[in-house]
N, C-alpha and C. Protein backbone atom coordinates (compact mmCIF):
# COMPACT_ATOMS: atom_id res chain seq x y z
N UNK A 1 1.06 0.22 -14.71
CA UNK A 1 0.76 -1.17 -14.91
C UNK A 1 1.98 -2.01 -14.53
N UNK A 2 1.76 -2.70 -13.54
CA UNK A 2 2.85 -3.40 -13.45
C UNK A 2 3.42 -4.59 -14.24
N UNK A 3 4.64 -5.21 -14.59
CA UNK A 3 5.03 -6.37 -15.30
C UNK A 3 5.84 -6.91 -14.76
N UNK A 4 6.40 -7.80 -15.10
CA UNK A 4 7.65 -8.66 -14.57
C UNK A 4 8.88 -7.68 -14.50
N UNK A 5 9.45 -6.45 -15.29
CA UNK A 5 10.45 -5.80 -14.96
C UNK A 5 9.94 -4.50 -14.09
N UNK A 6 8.99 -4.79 -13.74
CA UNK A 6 8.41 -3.42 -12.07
C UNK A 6 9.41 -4.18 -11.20
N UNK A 7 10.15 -2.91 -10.86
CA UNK A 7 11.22 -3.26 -9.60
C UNK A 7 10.61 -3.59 -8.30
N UNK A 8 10.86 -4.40 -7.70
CA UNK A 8 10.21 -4.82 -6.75
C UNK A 8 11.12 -5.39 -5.30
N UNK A 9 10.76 -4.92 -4.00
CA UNK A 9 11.27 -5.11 -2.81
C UNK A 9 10.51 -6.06 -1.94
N UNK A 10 11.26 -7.30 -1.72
CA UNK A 10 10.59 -8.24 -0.86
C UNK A 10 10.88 -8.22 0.26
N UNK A 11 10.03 -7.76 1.43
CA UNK A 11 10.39 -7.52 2.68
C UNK A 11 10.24 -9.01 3.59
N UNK A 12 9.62 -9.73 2.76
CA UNK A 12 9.22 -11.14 3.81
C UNK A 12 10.67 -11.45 4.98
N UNK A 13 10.42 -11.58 5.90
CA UNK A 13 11.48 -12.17 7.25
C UNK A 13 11.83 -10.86 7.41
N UNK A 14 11.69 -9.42 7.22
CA UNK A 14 12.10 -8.32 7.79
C UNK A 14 11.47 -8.02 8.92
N UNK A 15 12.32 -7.18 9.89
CA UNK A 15 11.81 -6.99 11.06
C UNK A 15 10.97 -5.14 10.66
N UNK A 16 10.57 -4.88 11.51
CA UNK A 16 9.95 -3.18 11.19
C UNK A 16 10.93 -2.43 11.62
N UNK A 17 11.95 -2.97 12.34
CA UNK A 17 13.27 -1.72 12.43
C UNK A 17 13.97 -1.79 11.38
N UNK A 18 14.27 -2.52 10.52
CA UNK A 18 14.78 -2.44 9.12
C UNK A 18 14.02 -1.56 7.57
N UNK A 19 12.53 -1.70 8.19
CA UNK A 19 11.78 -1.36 6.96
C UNK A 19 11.60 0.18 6.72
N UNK A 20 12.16 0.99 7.75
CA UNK A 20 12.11 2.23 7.20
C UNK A 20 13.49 2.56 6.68
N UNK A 21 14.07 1.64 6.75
CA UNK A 21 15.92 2.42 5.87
C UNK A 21 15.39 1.64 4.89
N UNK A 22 14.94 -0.07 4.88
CA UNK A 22 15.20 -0.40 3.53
C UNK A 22 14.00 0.03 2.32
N UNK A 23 13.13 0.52 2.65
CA UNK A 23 11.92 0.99 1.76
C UNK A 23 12.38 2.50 1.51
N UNK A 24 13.11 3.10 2.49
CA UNK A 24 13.87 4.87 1.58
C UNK A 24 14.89 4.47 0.67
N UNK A 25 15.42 3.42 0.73
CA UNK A 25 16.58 3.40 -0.18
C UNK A 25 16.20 3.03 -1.22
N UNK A 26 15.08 2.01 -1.39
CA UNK A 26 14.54 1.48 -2.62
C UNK A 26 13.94 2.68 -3.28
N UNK A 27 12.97 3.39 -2.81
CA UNK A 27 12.76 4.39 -3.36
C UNK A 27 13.39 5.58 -3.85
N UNK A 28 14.58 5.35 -3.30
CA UNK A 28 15.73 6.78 -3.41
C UNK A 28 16.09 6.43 -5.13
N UNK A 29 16.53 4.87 -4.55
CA UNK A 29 17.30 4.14 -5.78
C UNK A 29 16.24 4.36 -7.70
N UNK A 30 15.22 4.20 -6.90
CA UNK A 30 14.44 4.12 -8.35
C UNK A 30 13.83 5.03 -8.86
N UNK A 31 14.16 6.38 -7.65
CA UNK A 31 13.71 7.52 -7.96
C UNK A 31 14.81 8.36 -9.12
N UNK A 32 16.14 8.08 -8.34
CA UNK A 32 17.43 8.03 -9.20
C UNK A 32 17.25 7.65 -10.83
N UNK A 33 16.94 6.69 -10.82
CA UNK A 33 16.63 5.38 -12.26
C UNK A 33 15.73 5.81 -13.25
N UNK A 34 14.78 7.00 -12.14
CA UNK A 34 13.79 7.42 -13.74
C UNK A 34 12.92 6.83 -13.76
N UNK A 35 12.69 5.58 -12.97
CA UNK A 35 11.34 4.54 -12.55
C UNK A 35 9.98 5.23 -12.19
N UNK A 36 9.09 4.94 -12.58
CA UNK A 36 8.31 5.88 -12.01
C UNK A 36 7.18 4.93 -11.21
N UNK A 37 7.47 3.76 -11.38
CA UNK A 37 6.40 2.95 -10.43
C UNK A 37 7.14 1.67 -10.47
N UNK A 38 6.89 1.35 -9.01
CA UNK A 38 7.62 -0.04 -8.30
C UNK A 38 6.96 -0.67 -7.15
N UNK A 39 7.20 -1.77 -6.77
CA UNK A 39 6.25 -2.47 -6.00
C UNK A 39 7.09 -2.60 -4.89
N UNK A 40 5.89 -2.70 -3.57
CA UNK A 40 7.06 -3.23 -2.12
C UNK A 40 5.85 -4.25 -1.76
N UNK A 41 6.81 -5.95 -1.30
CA UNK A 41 6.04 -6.40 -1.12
C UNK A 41 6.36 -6.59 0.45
N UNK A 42 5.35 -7.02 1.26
CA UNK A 42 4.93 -6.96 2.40
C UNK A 42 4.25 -8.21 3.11
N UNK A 43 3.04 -8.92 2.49
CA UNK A 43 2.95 -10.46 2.87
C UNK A 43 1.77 -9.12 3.76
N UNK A 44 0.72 -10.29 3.84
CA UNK A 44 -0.37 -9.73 4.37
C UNK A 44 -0.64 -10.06 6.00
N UNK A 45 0.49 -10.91 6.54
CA UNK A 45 0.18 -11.32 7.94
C UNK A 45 0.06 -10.42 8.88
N UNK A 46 -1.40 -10.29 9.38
CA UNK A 46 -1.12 -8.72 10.37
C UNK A 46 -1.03 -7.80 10.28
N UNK A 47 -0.74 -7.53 9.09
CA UNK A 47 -0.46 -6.28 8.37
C UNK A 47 0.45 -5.63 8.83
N UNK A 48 1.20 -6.12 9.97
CA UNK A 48 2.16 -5.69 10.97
C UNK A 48 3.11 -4.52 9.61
N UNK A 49 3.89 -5.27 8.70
CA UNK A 49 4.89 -4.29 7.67
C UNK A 49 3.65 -3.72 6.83
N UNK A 50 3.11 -4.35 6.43
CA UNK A 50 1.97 -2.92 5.46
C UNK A 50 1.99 -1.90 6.34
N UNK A 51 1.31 -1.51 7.44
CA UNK A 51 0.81 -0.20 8.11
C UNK A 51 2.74 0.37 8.00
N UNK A 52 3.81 -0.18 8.65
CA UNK A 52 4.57 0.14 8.72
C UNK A 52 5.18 0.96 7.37
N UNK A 53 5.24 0.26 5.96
CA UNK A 53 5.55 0.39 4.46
C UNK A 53 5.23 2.04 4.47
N UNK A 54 3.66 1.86 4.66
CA UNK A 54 2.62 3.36 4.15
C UNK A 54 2.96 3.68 5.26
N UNK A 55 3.68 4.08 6.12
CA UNK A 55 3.94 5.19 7.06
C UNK A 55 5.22 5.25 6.53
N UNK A 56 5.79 4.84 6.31
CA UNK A 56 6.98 5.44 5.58
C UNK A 56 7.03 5.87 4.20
N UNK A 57 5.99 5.37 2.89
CA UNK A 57 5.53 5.74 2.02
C UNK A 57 5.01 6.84 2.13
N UNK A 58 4.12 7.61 3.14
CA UNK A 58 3.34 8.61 3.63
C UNK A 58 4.41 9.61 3.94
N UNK A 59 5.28 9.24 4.04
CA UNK A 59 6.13 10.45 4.80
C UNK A 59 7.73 11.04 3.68
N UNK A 60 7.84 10.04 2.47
CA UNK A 60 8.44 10.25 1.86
C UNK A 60 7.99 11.10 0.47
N UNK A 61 9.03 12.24 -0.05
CA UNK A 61 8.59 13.25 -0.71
C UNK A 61 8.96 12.87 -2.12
N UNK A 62 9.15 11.54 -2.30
CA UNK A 62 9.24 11.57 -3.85
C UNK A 62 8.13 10.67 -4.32
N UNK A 63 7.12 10.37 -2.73
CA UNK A 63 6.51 9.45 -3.46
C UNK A 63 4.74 10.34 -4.07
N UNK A 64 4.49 9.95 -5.21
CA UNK A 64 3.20 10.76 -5.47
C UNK A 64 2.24 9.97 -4.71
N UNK A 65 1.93 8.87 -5.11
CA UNK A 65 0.80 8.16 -4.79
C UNK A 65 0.82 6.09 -4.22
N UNK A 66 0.21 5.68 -3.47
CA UNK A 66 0.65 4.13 -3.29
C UNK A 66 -0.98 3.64 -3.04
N UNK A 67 -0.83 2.60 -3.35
CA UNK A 67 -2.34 1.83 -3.08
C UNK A 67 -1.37 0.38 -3.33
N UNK A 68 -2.63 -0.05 -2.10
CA UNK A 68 -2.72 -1.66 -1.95
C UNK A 68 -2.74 -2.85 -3.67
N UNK A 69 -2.20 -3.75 -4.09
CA UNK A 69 -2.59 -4.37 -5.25
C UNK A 69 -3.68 -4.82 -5.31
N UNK A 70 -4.87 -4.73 -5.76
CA UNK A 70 -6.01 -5.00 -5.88
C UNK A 70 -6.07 -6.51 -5.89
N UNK A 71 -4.78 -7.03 -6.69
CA UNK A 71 -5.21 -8.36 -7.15
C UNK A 71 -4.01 -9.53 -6.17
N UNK A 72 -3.45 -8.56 -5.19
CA UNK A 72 -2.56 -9.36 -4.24
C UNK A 72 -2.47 -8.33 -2.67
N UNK A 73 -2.54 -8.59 -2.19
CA UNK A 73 -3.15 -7.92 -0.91
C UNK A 73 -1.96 -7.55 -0.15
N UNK A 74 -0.88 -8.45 -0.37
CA UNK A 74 0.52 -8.42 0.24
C UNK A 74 1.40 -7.92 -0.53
N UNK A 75 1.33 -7.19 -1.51
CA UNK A 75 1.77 -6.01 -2.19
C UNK A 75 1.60 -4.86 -2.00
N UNK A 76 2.13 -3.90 -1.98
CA UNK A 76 1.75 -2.16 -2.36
C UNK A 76 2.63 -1.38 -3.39
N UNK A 77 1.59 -0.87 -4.50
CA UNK A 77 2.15 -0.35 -6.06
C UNK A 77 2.55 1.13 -5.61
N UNK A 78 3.81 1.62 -5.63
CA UNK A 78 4.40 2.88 -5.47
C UNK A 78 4.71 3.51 -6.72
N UNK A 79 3.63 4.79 -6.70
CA UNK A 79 4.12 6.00 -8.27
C UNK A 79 5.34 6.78 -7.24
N UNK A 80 6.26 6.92 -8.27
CA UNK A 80 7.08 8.15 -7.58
C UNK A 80 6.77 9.05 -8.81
N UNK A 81 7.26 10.41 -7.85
CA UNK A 81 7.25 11.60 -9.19
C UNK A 81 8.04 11.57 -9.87
């Protein structure tokens, strides 16, 4: 469930050559922390960084599970293990 202290990464004005270092590190970082769920936000234009996010979400091994925010479209909720 997310709240106001779900760690959260705002990618808005990022380019997609940045978003695969800066979405492993966030996840490295909060995997470190004991966090077990955190948000990356993304902005829904194009979806250009979403598809990008979940291909790098997809390919990283600490992450269990990610889905879209149901209730914000330009979000994606990350479980790590």
């Amino acid at each position: 469930m997310l709240t106001s202290k779900t760690p959260r990464l705002d990618l808005h004005g990022e380019t997609r050559a940045f978003v695969y270092s800066l979405v492993n590190e966030f996840v490295n970082d909060n995997y470190k922390m004991g966090n077990k769920e955190i948000a990356i936000i993304h902005g829904k234009h194009a979806n250009i960084l979403t598809k990008e996010v979940h291909t790098v979400l997809k390919e990283c091994k600490l992450v269990k599970d990610y889905k879209l925010n149901m209730w914000n479209l330009g979000e994606t909720i990350v479980y790590l293990k």
